[in-house]
N, C-alpha and C. Protein backbone atom coordinates (compact mmCIF):
# COMPACT_ATOMS: atom_id res chain seq x y z
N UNK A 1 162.66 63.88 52.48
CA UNK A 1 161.59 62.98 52.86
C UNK A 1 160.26 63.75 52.77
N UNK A 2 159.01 63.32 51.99
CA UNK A 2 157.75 64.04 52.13
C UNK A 2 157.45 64.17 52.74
N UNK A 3 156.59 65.09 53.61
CA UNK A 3 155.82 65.51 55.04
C UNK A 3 154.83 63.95 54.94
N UNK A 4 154.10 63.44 53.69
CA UNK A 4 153.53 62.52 54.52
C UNK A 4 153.84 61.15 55.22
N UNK A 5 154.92 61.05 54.55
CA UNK A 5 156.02 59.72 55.39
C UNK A 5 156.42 60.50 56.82
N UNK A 6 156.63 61.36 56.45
CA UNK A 6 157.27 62.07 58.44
C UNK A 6 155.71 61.75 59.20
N UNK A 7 154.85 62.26 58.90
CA UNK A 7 153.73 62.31 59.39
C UNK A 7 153.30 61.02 59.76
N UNK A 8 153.35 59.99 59.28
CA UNK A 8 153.13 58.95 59.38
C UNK A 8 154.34 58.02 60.39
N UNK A 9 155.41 58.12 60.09
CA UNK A 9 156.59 57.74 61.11
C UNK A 9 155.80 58.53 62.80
N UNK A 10 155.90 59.62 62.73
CA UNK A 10 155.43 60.12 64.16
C UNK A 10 154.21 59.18 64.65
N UNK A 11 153.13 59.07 63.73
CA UNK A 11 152.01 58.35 64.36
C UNK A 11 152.09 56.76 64.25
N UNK A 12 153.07 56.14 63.81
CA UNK A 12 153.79 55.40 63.68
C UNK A 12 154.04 55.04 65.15
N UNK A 13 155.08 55.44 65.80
CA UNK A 13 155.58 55.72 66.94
C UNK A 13 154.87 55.71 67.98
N UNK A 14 154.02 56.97 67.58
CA UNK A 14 152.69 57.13 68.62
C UNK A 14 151.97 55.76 68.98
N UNK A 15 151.65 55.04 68.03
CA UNK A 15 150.88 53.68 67.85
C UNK A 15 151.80 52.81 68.65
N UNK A 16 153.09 52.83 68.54
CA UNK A 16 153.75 51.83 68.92
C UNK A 16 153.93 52.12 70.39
N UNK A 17 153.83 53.28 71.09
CA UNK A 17 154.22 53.76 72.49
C UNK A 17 152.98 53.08 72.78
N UNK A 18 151.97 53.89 72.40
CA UNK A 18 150.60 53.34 73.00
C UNK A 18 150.55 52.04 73.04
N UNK A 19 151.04 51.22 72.60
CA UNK A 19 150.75 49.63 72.43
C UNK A 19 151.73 48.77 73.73
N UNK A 20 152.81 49.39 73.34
CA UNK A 20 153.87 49.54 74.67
C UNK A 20 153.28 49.77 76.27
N UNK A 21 152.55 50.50 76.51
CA UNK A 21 152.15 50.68 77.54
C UNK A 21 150.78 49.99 77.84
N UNK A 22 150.32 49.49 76.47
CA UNK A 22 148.78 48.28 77.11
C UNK A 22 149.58 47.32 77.78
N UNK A 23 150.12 47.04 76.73
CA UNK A 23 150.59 45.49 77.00
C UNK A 23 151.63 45.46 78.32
N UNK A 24 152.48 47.08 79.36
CA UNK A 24 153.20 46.49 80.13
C UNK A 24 151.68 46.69 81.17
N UNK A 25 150.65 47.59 80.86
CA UNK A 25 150.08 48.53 82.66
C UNK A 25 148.96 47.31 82.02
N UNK A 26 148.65 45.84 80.88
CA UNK A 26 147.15 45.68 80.78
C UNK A 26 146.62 45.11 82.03
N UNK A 27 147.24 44.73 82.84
CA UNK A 27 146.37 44.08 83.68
C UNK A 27 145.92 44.85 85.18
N UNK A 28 146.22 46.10 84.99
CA UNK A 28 146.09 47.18 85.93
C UNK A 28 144.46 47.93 85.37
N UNK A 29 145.00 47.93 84.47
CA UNK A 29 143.09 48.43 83.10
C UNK A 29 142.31 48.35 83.86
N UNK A 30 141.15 48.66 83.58
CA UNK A 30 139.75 48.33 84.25
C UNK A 30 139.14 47.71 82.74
N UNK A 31 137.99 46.94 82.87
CA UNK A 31 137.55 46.28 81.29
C UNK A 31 137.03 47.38 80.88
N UNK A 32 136.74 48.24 80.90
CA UNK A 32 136.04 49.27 79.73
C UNK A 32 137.16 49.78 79.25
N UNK A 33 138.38 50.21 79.69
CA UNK A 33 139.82 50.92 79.33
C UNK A 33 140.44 49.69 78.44
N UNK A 34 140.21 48.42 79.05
CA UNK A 34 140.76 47.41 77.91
C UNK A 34 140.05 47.86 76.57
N UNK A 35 139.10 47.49 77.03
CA UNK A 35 137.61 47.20 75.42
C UNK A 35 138.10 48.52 74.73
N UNK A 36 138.11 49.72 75.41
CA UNK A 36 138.72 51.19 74.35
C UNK A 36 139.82 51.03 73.66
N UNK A 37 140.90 50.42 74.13
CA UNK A 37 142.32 50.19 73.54
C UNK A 37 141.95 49.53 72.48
N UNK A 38 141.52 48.47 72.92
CA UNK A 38 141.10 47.10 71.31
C UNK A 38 140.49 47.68 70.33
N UNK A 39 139.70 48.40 70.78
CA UNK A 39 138.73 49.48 69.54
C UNK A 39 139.77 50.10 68.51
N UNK A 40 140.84 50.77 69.13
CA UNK A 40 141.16 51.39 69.06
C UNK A 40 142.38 50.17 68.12
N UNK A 41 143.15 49.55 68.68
CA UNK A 41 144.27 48.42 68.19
C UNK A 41 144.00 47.61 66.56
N UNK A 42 142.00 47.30 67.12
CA UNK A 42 141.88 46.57 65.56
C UNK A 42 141.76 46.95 64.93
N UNK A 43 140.92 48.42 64.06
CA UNK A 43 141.29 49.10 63.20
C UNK A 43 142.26 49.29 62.75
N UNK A 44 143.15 49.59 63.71
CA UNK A 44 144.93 50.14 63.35
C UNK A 44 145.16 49.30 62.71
N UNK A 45 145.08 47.83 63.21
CA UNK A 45 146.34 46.51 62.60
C UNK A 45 145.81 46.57 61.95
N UNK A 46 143.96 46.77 60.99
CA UNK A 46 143.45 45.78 59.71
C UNK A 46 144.24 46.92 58.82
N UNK A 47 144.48 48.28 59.10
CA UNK A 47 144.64 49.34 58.19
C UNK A 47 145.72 49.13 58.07
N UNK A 48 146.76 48.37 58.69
CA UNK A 48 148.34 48.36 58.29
C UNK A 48 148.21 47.11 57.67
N UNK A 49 146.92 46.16 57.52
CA UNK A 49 147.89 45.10 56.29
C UNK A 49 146.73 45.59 55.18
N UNK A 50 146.23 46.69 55.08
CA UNK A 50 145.95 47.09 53.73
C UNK A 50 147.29 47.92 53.48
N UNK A 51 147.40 49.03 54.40
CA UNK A 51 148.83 49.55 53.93
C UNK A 51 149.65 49.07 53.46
N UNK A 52 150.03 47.64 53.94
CA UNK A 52 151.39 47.06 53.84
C UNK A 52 151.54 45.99 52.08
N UNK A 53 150.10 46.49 52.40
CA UNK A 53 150.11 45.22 50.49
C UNK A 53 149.87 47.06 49.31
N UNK A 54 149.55 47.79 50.03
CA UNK A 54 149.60 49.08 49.23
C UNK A 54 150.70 49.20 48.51
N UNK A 55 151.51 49.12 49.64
CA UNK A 55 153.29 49.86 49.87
C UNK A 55 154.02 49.20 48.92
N UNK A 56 153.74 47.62 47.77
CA UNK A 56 154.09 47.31 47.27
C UNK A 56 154.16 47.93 45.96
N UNK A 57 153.56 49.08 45.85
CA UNK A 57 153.25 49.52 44.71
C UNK A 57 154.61 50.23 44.43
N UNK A 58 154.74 50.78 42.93
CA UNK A 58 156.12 51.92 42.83
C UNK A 58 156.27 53.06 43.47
N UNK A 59 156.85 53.11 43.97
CA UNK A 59 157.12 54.57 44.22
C UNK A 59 158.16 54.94 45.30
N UNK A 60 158.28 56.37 45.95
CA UNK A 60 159.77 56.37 46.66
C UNK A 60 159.22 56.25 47.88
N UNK A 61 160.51 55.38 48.74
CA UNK A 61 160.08 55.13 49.80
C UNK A 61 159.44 54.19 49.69
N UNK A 62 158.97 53.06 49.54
CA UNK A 62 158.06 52.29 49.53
C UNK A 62 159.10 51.38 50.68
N UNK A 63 160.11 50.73 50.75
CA UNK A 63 160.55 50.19 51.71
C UNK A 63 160.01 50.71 53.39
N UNK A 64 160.09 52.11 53.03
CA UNK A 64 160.16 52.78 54.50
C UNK A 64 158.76 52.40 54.87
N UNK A 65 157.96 52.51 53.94
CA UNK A 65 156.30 52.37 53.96
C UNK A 65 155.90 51.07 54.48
N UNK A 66 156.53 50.18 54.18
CA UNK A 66 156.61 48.10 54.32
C UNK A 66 156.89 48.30 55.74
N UNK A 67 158.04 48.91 56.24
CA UNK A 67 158.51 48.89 57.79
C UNK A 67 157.48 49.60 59.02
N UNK A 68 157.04 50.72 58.36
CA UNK A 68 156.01 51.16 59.28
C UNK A 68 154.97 50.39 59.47
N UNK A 69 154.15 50.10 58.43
CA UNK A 69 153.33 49.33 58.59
C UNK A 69 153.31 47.99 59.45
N UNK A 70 154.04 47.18 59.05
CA UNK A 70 154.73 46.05 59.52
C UNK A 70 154.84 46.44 60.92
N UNK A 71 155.87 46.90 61.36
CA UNK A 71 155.53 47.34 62.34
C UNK A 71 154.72 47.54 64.14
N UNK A 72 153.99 48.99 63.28
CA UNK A 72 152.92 49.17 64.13
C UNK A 72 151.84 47.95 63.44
N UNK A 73 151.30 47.39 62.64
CA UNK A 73 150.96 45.96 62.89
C UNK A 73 151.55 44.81 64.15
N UNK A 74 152.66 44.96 64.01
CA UNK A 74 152.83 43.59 65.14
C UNK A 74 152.90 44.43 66.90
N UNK A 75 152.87 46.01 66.66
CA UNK A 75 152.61 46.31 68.11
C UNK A 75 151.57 46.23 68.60
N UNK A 76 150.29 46.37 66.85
CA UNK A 76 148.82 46.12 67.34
C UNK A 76 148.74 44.94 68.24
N UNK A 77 149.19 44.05 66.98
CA UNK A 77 148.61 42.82 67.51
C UNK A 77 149.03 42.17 69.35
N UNK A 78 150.15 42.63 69.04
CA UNK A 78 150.87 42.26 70.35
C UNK A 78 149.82 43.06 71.66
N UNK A 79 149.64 44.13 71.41
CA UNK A 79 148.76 45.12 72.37
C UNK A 79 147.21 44.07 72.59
N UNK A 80 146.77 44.02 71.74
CA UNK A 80 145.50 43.15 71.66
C UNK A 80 145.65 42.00 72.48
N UNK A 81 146.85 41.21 71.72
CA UNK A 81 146.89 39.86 72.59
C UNK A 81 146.92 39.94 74.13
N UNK A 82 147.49 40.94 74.52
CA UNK A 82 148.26 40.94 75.74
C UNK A 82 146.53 41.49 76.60
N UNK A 83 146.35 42.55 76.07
CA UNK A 83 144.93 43.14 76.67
C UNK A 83 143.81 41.53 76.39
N UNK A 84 144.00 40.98 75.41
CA UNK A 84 143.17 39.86 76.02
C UNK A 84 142.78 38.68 76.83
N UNK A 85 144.54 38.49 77.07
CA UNK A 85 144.62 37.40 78.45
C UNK A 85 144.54 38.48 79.80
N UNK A 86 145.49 39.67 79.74
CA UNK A 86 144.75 40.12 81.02
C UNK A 86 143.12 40.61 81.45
N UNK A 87 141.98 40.70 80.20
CA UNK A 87 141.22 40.85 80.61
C UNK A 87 140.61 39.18 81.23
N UNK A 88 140.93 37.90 80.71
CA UNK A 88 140.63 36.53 81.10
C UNK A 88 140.92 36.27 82.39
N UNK A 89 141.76 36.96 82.94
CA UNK A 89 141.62 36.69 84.26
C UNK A 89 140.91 37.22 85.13
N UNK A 90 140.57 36.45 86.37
CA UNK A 90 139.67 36.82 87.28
C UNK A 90 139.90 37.91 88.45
């Protein structure tokens, strides 16, 4: 496996823990700790559906590449969503 697929699986992971823990502690946050996460969430997801239409291209691994992406995309999004109804409440 190339170091940059490993490299990417780890932060992969990383993305997905972090997203894991908005979405169980979001409504514990304070709104500036929300607003940092999201900063932080929408970049990620827009860069995994450029990745993920990348990954279509030839080459090895490209499956593994579709799954990561994919992925930590739907932990973004899920992280986001979740940080945005708990910031709606009062």
């Amino acid at each position: 496996m190339p170091p940059a697929l490993i490299y990417s699986l780890l932060l992969g992971t990383v993305a997905l823990l972090l997203a894991l823990v908005a979405v169980l502690r979001a409504e514990k946050l304070t709104s500036p700790v929300r607003l940092m996460a999201a900063m932080v969430f929408a970049p990620l997801a827009c860069f995994c559906v450029f990745g993920f239409g990348a990954a279509f291209e030839p080459g090895d691994y490209h499956v593994v590449w579709r799954w990561v992406y994919a992925v930590t995309f739907l932990a973004c999004v899920a992280a986001l969503v979740r940080l945005g109804i708990a910031g709606g409440k009062p």
